[in-house]
N, C-alpha and C. Protein backbone atom coordinates (compact mmCIF):
# COMPACT_ATOMS: atom_id res chain seq x y z
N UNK A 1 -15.55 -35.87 1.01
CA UNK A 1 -15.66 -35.03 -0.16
C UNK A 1 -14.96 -33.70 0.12
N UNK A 2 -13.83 -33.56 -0.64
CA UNK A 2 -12.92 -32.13 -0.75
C UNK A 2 -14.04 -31.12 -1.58
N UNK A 3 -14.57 -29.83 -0.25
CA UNK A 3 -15.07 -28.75 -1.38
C UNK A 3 -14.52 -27.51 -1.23
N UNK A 4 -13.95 -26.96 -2.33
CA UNK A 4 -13.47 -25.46 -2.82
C UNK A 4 -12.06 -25.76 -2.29
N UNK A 5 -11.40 -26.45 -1.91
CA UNK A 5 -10.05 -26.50 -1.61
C UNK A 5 -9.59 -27.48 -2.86
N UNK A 6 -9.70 -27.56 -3.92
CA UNK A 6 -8.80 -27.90 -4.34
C UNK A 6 -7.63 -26.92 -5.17
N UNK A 7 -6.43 -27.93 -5.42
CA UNK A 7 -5.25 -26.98 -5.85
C UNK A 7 -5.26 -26.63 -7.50
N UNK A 8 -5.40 -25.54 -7.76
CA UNK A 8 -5.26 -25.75 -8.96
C UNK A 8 -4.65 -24.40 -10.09
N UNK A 9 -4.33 -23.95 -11.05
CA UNK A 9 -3.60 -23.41 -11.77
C UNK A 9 -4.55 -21.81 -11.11
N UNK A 10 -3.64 -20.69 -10.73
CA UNK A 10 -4.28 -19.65 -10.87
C UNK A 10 -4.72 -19.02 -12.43
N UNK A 11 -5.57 -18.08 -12.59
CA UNK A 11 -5.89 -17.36 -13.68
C UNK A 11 -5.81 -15.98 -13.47
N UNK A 12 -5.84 -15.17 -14.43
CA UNK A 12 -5.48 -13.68 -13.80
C UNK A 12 -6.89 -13.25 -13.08
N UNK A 13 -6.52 -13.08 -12.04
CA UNK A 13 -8.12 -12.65 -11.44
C UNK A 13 -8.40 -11.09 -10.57
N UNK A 14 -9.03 -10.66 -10.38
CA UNK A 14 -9.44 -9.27 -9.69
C UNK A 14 -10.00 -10.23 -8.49
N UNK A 15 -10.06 -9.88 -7.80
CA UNK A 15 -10.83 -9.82 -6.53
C UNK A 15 -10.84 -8.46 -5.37
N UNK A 16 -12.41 -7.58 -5.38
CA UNK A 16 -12.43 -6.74 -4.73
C UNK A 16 -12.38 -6.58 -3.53
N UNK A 17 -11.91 -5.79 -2.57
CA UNK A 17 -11.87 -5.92 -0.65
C UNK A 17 -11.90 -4.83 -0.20
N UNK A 18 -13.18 -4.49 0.88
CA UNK A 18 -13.64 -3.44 1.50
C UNK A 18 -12.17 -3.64 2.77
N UNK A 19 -11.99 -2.33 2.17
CA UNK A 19 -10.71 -1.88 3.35
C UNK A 19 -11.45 -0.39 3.95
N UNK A 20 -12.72 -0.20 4.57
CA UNK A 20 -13.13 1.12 5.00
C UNK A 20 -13.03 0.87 6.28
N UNK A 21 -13.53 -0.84 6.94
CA UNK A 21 -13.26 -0.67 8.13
C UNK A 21 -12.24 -1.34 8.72
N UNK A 22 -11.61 -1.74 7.82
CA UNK A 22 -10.40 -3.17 8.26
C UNK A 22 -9.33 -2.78 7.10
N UNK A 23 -8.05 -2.83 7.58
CA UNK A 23 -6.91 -3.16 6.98
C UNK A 23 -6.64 -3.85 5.34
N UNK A 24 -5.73 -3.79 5.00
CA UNK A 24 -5.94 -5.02 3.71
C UNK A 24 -5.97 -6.45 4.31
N UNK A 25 -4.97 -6.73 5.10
CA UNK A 25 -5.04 -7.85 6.00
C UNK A 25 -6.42 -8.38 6.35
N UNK A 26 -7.39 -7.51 7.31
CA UNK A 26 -8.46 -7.80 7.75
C UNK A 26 -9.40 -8.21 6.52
N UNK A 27 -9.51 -7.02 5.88
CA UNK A 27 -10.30 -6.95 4.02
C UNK A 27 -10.38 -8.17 3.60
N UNK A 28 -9.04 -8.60 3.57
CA UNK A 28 -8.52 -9.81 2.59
C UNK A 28 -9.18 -10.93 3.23
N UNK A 29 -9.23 -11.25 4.70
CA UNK A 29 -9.79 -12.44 5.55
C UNK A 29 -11.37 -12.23 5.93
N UNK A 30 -11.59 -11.10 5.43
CA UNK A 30 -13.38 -11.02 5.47
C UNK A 30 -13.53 -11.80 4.30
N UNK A 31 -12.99 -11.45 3.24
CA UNK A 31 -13.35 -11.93 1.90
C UNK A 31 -13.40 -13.26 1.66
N UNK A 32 -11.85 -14.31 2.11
CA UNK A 32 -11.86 -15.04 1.90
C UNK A 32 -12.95 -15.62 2.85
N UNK A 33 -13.63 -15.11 4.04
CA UNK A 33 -14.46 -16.22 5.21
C UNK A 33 -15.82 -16.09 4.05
N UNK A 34 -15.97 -14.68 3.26
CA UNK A 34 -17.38 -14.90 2.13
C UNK A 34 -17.51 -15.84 1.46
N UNK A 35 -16.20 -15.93 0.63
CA UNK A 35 -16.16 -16.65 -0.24
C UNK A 35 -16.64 -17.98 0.42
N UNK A 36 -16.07 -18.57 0.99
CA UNK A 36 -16.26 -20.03 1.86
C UNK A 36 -17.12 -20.08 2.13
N UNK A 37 -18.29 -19.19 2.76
CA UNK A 37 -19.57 -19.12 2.88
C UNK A 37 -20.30 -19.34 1.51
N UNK A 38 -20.28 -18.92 0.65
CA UNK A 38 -20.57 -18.49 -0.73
C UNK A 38 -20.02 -20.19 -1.33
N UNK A 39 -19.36 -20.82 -1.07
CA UNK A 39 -19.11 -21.81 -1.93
C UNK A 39 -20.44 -23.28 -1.76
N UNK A 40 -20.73 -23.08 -0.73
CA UNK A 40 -21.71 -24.00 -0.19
C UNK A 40 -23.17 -23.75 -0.79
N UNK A 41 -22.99 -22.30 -1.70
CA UNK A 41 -24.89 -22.34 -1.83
C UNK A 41 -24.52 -21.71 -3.80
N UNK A 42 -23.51 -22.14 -3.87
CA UNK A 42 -23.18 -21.21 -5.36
C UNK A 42 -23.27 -22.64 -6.40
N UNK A 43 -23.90 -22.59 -7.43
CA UNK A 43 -24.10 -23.53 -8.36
C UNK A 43 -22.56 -24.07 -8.90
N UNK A 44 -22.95 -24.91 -9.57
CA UNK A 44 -21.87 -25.81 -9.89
C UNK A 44 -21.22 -25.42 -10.97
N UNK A 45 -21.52 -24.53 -11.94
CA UNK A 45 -20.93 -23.59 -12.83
C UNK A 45 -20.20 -22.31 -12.88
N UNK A 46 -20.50 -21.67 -11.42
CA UNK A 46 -19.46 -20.67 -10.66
C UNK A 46 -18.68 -21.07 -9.74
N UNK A 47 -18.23 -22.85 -9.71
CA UNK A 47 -17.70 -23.27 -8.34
C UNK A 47 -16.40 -23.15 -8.62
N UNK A 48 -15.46 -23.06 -10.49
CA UNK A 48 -14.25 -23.06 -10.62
C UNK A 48 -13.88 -21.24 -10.16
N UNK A 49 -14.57 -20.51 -10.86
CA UNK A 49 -14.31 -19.28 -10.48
C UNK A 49 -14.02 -18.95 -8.80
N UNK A 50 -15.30 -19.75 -7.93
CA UNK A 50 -14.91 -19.26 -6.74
C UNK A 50 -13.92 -19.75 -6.05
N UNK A 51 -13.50 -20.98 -6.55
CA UNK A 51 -12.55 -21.83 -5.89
C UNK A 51 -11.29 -21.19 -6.29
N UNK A 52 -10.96 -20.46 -7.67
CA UNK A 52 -9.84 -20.05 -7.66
C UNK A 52 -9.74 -18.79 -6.65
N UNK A 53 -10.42 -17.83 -6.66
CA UNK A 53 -10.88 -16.63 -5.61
C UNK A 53 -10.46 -17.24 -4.44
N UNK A 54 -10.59 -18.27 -3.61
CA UNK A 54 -10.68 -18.93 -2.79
C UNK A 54 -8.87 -18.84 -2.45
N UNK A 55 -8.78 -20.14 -3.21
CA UNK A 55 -7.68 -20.19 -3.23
C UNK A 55 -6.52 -18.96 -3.82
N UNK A 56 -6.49 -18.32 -4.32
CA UNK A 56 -5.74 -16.76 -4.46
C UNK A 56 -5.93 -16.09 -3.02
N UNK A 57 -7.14 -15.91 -1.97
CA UNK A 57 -6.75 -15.30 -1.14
C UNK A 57 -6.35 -15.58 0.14
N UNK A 58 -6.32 -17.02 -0.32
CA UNK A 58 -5.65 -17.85 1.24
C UNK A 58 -4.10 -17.70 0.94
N UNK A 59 -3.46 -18.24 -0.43
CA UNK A 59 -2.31 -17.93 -0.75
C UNK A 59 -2.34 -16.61 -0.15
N UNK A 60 -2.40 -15.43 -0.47
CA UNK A 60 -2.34 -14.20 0.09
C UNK A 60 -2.37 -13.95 1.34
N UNK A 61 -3.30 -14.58 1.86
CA UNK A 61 -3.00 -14.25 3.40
C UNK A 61 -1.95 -14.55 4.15
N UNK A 62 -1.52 -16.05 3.19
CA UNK A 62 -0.16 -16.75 3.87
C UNK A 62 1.00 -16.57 3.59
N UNK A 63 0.96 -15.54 2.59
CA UNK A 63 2.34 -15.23 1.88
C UNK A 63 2.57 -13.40 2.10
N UNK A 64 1.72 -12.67 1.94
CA UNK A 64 2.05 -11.20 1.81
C UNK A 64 2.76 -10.98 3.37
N UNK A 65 3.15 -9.75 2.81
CA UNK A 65 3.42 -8.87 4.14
C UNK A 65 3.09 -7.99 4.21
N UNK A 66 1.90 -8.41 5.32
CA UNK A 66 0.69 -7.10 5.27
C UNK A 66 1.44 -5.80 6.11
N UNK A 67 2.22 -5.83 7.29
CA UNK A 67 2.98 -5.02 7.88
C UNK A 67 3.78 -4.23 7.03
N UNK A 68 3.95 -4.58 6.00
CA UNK A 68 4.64 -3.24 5.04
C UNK A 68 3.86 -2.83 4.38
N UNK A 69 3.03 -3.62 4.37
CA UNK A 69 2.19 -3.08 2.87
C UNK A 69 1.57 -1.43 4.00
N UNK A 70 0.78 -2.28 4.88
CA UNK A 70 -0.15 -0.96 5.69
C UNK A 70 1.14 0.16 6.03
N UNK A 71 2.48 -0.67 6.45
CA UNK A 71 3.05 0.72 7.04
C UNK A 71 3.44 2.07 5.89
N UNK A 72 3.72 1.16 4.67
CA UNK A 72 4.37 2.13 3.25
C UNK A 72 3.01 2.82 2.43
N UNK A 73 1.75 2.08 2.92
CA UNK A 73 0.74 2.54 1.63
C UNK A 73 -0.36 2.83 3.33
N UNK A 74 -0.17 4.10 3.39
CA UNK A 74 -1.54 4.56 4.77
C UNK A 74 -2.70 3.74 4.28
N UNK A 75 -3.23 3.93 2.84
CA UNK A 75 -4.77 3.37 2.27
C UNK A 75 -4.86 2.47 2.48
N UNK A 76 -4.08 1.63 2.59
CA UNK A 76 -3.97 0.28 2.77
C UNK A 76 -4.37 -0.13 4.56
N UNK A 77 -4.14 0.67 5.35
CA UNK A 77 -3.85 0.54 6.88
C UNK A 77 -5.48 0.35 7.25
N UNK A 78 -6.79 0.95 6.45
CA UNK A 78 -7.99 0.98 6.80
C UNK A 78 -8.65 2.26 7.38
N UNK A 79 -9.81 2.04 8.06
CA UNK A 79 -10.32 3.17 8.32
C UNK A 79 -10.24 4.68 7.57
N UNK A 80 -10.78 4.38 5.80
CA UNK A 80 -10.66 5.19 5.20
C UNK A 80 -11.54 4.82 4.41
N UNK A 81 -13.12 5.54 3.99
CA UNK A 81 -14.02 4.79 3.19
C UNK A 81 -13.30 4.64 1.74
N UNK A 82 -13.05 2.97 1.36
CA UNK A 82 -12.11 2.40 0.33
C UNK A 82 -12.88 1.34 -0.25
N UNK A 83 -12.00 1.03 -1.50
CA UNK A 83 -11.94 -0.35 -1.32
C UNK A 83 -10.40 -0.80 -2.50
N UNK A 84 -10.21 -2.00 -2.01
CA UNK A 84 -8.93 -2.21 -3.22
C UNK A 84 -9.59 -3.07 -3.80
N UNK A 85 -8.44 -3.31 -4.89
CA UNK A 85 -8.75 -4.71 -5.94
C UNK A 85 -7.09 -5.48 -6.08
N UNK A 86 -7.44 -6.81 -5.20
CA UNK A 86 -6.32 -7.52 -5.58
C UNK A 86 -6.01 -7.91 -6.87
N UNK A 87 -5.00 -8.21 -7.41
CA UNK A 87 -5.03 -8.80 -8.80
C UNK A 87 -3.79 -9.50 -8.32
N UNK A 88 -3.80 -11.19 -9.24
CA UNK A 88 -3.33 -12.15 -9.42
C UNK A 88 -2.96 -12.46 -10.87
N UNK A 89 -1.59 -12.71 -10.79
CA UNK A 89 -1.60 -13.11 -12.46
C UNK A 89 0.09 -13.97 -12.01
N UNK A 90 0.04 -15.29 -12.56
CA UNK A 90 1.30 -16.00 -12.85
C UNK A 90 2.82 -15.18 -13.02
N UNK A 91 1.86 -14.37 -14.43
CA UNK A 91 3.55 -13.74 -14.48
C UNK A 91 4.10 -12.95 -13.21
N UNK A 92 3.10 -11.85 -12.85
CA UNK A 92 3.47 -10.70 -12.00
C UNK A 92 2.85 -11.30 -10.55
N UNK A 93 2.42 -12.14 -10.12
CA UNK A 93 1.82 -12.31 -9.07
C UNK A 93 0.90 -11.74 -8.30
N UNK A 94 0.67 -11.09 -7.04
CA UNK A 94 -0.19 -10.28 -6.57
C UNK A 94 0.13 -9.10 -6.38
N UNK A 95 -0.91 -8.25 -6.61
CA UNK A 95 -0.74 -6.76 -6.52
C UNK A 95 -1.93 -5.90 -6.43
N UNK A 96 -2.65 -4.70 -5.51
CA UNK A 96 -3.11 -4.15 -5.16
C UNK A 96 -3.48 -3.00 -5.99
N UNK A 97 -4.34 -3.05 -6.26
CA UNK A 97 -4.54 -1.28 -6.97
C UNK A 97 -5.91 -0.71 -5.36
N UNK A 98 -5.21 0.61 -5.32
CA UNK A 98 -6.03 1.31 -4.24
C UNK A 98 -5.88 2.73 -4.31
N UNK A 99 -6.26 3.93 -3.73
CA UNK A 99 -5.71 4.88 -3.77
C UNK A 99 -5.30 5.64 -5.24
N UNK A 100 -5.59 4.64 -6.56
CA UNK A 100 -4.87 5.60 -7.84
C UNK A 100 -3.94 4.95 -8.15
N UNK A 101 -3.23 3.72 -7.23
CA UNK A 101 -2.01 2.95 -7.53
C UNK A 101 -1.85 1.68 -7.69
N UNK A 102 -1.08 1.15 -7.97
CA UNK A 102 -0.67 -0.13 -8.45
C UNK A 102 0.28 -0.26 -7.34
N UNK A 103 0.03 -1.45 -5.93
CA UNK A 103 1.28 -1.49 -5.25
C UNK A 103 1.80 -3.11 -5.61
N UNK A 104 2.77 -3.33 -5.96
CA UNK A 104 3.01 -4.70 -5.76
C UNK A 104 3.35 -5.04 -4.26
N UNK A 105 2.67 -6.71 -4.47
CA UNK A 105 2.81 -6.79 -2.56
C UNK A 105 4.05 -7.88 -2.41
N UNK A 106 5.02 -7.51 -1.63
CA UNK A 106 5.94 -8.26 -1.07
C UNK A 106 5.83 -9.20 -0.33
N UNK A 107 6.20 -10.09 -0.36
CA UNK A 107 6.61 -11.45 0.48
C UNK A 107 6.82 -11.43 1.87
N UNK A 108 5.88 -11.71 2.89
CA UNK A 108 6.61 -12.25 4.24
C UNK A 108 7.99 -12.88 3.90
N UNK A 109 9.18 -12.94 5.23
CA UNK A 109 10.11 -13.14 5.35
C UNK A 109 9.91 -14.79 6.31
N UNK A 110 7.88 -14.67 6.87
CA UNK A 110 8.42 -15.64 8.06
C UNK A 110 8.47 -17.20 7.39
């Protein structure tokens, strides 16, 4: 039995990430290890919501480039009581609001 991994259409979504003591990088992989925790005891009527959450921040982890993001946006780097809000959307893809800003996040090269 496949649970919370399946593939399926993103929706525009927010997802919030404590960056006070960790990076966006780090933020982002606390979140997604919650979520995964969280999918095992969450009813069967919040399981599409979390699964997309899920899946939006594994894509993210495997695709951004967190090394620019932290080196160009300090807020982003951590150790600053924070928090961001990823946002996901088809058209525009992923992007960060933190700090007052809207950063769009760039693509790893690897």
């Amino acid at each position: 039995m496949e649970i919370c991994t399946r593939k399926k259409e993103f929706y525009p979504l927010k997802i919030l990430i404590d960056i006070s003591k960790k990076c966006i990088q780090g933020g982002s992989r606390r979140a997604y290890e919650d979520r995964l925790s969280a999918c095992l005891k969450v009813s069967a009527e919040n399981l599409d919501s979390l699964e997309q959450e899920i899946d939006a921040l594994k894509n993210f982890l495997e695709t951004a480039d967190f090394s620019h993001l932290r080196s160009t946006h300090p807020a982003l780097a951590g150790g600053v009581e924070s928090q961001a809000t990823l946002h996901y959307s088809e058209k525009s893809g992923f992007e960060i609001e933190a700090a007052g800003e809207i950063i769009p996040v760039p693509l790893s090269s690897k």
